[in-house]
Protein backbone atom coordinates (compact mmCIF):
# COMPACT_ATOMS: atom_id res chain seq x y z
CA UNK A 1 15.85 -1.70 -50.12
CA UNK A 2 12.81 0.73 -49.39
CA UNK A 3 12.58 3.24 -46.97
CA UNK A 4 9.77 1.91 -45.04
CA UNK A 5 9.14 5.21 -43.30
CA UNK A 6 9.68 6.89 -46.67
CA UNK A 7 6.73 9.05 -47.82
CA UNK A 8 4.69 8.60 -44.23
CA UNK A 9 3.18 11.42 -43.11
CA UNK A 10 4.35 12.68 -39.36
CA UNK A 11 2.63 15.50 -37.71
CA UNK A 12 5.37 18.08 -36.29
CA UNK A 13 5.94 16.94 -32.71
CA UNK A 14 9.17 17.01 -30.49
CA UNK A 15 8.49 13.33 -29.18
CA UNK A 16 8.87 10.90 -31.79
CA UNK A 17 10.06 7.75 -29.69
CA UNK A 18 8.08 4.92 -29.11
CA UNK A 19 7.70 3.81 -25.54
CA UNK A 20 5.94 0.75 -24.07
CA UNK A 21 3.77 1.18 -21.37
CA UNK A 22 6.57 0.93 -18.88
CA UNK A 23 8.52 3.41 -20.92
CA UNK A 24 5.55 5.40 -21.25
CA UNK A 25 5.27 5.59 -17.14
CA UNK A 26 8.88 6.24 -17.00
CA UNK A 27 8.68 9.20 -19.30
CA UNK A 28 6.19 10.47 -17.10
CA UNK A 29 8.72 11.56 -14.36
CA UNK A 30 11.32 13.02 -17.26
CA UNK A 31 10.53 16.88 -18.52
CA UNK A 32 10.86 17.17 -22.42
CA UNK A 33 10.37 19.69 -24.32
CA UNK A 34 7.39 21.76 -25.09
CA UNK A 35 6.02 25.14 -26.70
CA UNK A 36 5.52 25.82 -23.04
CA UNK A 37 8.60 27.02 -20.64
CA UNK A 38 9.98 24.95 -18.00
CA UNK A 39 10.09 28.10 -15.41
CA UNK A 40 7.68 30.58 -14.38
CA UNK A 41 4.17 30.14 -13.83
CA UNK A 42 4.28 26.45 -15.26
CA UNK A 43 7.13 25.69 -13.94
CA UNK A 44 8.80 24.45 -10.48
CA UNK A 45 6.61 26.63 -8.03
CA UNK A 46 3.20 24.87 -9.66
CA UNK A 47 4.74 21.55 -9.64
CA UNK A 48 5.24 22.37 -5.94
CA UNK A 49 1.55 23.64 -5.43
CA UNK A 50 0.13 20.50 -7.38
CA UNK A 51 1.95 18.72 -4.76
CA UNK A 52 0.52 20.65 -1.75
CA UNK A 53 -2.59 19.98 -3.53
CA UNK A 54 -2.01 16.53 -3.62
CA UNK A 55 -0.72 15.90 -0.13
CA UNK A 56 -3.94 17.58 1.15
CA UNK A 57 -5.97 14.98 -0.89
CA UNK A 58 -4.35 11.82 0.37
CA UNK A 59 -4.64 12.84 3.97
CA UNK A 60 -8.29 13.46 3.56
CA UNK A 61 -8.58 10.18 1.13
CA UNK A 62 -6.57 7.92 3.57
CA UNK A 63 -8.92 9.76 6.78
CA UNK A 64 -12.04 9.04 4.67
CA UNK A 65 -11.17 5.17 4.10
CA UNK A 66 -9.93 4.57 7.76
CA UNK A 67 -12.99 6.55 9.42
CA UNK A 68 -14.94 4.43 7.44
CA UNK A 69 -13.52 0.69 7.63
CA UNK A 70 -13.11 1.46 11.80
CA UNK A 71 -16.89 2.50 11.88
CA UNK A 72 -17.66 -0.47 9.87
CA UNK A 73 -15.39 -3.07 12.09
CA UNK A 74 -16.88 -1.16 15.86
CA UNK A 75 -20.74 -1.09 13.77
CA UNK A 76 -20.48 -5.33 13.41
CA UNK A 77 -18.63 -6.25 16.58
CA UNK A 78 -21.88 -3.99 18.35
CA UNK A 79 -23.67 -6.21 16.01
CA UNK A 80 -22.79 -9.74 16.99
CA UNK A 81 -23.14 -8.93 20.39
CA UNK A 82 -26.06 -8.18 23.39
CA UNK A 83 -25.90 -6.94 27.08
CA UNK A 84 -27.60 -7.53 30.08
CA UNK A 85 -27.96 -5.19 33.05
CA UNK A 86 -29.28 -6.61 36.02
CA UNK A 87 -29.82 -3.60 38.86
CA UNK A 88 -29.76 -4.51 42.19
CA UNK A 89 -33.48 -5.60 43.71
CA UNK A 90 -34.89 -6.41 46.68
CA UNK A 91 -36.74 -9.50 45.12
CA UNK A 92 -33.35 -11.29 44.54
CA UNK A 93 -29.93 -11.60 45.18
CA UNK A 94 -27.86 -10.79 42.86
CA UNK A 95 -26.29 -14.04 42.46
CA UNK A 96 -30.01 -15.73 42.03
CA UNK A 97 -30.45 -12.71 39.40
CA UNK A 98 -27.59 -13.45 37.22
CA UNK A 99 -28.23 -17.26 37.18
CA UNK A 100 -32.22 -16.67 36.38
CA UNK A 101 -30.50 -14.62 33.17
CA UNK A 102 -28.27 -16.95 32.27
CA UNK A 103 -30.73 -20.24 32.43
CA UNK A 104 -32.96 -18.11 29.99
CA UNK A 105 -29.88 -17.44 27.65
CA UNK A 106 -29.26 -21.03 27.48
CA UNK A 107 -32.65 -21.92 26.52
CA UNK A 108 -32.40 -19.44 23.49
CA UNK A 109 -31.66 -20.41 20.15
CA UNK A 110 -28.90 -17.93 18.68
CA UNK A 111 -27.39 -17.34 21.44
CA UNK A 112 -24.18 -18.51 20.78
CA UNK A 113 -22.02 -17.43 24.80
CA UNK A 114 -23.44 -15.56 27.85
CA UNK A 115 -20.33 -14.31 30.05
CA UNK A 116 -21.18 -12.75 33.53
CA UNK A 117 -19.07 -9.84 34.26
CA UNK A 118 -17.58 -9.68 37.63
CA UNK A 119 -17.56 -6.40 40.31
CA UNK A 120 -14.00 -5.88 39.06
CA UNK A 121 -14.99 -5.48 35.76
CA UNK A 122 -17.86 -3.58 35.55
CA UNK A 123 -16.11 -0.93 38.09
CA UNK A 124 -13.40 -0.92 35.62
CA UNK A 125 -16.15 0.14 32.77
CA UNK A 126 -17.04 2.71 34.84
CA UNK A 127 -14.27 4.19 36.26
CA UNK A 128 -13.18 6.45 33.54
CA UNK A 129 -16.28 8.60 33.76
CA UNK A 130 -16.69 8.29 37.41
CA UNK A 131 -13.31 7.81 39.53
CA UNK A 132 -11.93 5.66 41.50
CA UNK A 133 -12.63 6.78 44.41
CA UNK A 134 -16.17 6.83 43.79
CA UNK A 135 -16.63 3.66 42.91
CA UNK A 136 -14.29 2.22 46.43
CA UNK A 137 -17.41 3.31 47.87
CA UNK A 138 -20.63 2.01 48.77
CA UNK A 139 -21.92 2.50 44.96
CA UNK A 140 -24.43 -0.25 44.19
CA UNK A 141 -23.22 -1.28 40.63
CA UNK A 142 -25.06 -3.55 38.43
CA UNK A 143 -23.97 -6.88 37.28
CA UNK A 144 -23.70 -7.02 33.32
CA UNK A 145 -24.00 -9.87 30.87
CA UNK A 146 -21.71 -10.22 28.21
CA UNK A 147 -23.58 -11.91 25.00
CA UNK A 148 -22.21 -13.01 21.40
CA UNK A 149 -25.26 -14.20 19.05
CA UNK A 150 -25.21 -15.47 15.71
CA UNK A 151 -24.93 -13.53 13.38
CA UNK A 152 -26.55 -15.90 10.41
CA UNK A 153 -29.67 -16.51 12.79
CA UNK A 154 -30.13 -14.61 15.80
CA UNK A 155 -32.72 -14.76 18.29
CA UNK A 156 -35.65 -12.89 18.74
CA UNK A 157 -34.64 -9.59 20.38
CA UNK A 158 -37.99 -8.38 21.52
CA UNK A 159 -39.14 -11.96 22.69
CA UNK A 160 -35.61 -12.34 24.71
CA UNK A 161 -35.83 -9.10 26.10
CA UNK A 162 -39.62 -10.17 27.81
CA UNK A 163 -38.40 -13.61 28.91
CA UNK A 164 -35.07 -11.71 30.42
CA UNK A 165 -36.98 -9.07 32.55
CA UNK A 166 -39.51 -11.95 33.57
CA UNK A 167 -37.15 -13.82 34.79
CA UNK A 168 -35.18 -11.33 36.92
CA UNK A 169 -36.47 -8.11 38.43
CA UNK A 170 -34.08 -5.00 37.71
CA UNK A 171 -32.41 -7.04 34.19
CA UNK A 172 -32.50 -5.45 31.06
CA UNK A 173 -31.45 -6.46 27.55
CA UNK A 174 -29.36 -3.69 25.92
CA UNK A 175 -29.59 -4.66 21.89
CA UNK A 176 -26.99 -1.39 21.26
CA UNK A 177 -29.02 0.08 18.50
CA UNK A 178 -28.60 3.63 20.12
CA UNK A 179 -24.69 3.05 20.01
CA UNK A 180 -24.75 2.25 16.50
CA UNK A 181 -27.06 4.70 14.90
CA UNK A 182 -24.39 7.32 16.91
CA UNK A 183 -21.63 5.66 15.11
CA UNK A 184 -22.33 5.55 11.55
CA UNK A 185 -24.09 9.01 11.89
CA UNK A 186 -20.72 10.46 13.27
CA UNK A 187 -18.87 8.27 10.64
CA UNK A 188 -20.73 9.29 7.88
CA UNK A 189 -20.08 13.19 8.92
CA UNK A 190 -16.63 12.49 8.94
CA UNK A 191 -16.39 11.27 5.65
CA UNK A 192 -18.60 13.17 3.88
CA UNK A 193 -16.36 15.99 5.46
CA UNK A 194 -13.37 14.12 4.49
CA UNK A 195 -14.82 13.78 0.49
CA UNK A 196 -15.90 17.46 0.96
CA UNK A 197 -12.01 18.65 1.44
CA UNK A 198 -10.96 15.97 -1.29
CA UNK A 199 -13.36 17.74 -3.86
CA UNK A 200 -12.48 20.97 -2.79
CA UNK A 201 -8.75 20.08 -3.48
CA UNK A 202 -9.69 18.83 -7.04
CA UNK A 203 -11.22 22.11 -7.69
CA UNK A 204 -8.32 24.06 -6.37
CA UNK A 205 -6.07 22.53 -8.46
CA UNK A 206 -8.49 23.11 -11.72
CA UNK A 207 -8.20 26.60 -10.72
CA UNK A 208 -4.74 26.65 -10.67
CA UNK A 209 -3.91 24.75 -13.94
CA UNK A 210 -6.40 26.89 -15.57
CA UNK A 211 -4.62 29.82 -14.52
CA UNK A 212 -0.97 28.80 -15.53
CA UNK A 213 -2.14 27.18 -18.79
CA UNK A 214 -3.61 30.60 -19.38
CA UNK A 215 -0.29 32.56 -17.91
CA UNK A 216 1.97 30.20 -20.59
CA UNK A 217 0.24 30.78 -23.61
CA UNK A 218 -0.01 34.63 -23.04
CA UNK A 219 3.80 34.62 -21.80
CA UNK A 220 4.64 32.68 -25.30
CA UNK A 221 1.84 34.37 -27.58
CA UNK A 222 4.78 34.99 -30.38
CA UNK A 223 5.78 31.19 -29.93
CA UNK A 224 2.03 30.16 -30.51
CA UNK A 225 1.94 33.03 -33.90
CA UNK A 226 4.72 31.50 -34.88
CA UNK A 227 3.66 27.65 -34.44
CA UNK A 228 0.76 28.92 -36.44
CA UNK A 229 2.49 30.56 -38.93
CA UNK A 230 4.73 27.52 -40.00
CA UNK A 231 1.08 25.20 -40.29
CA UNK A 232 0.94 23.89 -36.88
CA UNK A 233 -2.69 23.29 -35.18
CA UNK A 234 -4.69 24.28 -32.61
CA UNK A 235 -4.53 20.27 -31.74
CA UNK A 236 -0.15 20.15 -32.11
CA UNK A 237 -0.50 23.27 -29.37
CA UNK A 238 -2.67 21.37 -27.26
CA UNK A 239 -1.19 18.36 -27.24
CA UNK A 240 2.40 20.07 -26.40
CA UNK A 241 0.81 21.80 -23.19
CA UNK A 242 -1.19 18.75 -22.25
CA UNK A 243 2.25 16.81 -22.19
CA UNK A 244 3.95 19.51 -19.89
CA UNK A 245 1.37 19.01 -17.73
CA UNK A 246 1.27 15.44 -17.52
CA UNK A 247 4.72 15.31 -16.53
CA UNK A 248 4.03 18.02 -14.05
CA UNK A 249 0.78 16.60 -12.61
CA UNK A 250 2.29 12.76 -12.42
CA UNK A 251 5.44 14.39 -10.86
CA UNK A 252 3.80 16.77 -7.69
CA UNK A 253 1.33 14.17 -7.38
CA UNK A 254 3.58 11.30 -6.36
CA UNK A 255 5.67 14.08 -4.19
CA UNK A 256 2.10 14.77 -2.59
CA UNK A 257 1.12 11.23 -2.61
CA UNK A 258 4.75 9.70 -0.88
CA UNK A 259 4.16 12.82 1.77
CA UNK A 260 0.68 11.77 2.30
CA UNK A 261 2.25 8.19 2.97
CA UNK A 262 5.17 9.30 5.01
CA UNK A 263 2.87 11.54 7.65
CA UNK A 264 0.46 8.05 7.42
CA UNK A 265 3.62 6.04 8.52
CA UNK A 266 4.73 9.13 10.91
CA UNK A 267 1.99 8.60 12.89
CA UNK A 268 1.75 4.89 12.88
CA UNK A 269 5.06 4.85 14.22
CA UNK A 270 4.66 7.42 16.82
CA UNK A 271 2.15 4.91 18.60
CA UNK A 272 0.07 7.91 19.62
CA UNK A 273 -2.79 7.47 22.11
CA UNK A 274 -5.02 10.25 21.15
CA UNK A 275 -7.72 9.75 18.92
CA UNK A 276 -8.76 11.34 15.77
CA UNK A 277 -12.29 11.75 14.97
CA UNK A 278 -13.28 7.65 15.88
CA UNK A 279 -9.70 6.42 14.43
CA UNK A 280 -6.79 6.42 17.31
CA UNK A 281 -4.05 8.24 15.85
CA UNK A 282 -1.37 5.12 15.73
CA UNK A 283 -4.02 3.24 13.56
CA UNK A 284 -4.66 6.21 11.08
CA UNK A 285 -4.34 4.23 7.19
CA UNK A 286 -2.00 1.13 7.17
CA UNK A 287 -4.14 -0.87 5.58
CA UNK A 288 -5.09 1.87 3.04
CA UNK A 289 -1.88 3.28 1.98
CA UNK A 290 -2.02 1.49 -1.28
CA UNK A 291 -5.15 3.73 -2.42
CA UNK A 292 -3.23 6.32 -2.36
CA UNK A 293 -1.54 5.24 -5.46
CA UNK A 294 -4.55 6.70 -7.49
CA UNK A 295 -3.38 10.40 -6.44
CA UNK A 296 -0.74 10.99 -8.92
CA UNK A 297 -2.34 9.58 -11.52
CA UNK A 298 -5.64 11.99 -10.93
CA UNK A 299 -3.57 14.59 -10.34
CA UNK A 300 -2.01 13.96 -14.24
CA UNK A 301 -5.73 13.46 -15.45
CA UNK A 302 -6.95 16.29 -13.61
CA UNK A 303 -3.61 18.45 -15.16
CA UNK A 304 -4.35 17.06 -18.31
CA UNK A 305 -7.98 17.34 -19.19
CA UNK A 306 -7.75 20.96 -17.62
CA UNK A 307 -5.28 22.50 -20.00
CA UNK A 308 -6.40 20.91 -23.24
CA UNK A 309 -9.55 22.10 -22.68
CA UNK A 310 -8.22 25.93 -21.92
CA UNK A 311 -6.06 25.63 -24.54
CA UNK A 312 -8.07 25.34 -27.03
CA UNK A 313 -10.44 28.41 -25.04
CA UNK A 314 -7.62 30.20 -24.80
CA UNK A 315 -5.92 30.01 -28.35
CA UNK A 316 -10.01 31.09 -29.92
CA UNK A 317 -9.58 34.58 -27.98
CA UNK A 318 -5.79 34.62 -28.84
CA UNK A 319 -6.04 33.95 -32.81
């Protein structure tokens, strides 16, 4: 019987298994070996800073996503929704004001509830700017209107706002437009700040395999001579390094990734009552953990793409 294999031609390489794509991500978490050395400059410590590098991109990823879906969720619940302030008048009580408002809300198409706020309530609105004790006084506070419109057809906003002030003296329709242009403006900073630190991190770490694929190769110049010497290629040397670092990109950025996750979880756990930039602290990423799944596979693409391309730079000013 025939040697199928016999008289193929294999290129020189130290990783001639097959591997399915399972056994392919597997591999990815297992060191072979490679023209470049497993310690030193390419070693443990830049596995370690890939994964500082990493870490700092999933905490400004998972910031960027959760700044973003909360400004989104507060932007359409300010959205579906209206307020009346009726100021006290001499022209009418305030009971005769807040039924006058109400009669002209149910008249409206798109108007979908109109809920009267009590005393009670409204001094509970205000009471975290102005006290207590302030408000136990002789404060005259206005009566407010709770509204929910439709969100498929709502009314008229400039129409409703005449008929409203017609109908009571001191009441005023409050569409929130100034509340949400402050929103998304601040949201929008945030996560173009956020993205800012993320692509600053990608650069970093560009930097930094640039500079160890550079450090190996002069480290091991009489390995490369040699590799050259017995008919390898510029390609067989690239390919070698490009496989150390995938294993050393996947592997700092899951450790950077499953930290990113952990401080995520930290603080979800901690129930914190502070707030961070729009997001309470307790409700920082949940929802968005599983994006950070992408990070260790930049961070391999990133390694990758960065030292084959400097390897081949490097080995034209070497040879």
């Amino acid at each position: 019987m025939a040697d199928p294999l016999k008289g193929a031609d294999k290129a020189p390489t130290f990783h001639d298994e097959e591997r399915g794509p399972a056994g392919a991500l597997a591999a990815m978490l297992v060191e072979t070996k490679s023209v470049m050395p497993a310690a030193g400059a390419t070693g443990m410590s830049l596995m370690l800073v890939v994964a500082a590098m990493c870490f700092l991109a999933s905490l400004a990823l998972g910031a960027a996503l959760s700044v973003g879906g909360k400004a989104r969720e507060w932007t359409n619940d300010l959205s579906g929704s209206l307020t009346v302030e009726i100021k006290p008048s001499r022209e009418m009580e305030p009971e005769e004001q807040v039924d006058a408002v109400l009669g002209v809300l149910s008249r409206t198409k798109g108007v979908l509830s109109a809920t009267p706020l009590s005393l009670d309530d409204t001094a509970a609105l205000l009471e975290p700017w102005l006290g207590g004790e302030v408000l136990a006084g002789d404060l005259p506070l206005p009566r407010l209107v709770d509204i929910a419109i439709d969100g498929d057809a709502p009314p008229d906003l400039s129409a409703l706002a005449i008929d409203i002030a017609a109908a009571a003296p001191g009441a005023a329709l409050d569409t929130h437009r100034q509340w949400r242009s402050e929103i998304v403006s601040a949201a929008r900073s945030a996560e173009w700040l956020a993205y800012g630190v993320l692509a600053l991190v990608a650069a970093t770490t560009i930097a930094i395999v640039v500079f160890a694929t550079r450090a190996g190769l002069s480290a091991n110049r009489d390995v490369v001579e040699v590799l050259h010497l017995i008919g390898a290629r510029d390609g067989f040397i690239a390919s070698e390094v490009q496989r150390h670092f995938l294993h050393l990109g996947f592997r700092g950025g899951l450790i950077g990734a499953g930290l990113g996750a952990g401080a995520f979880l930290m603080l979800g756990l901690a129930g914190a009552t502070g707030d961070l930039y729009l997001v309470s602290a307790s409700g920082i990423g949940p929802e968005y953990l599983p994006a950070l799944i992408v990070i260790p596979f930049a961070a391999a693409l990133v390694s990758v793409m960065t030292a084959r391309v400097t390897v081949f730079q490097t080995l034209e000013r070497m040879l």
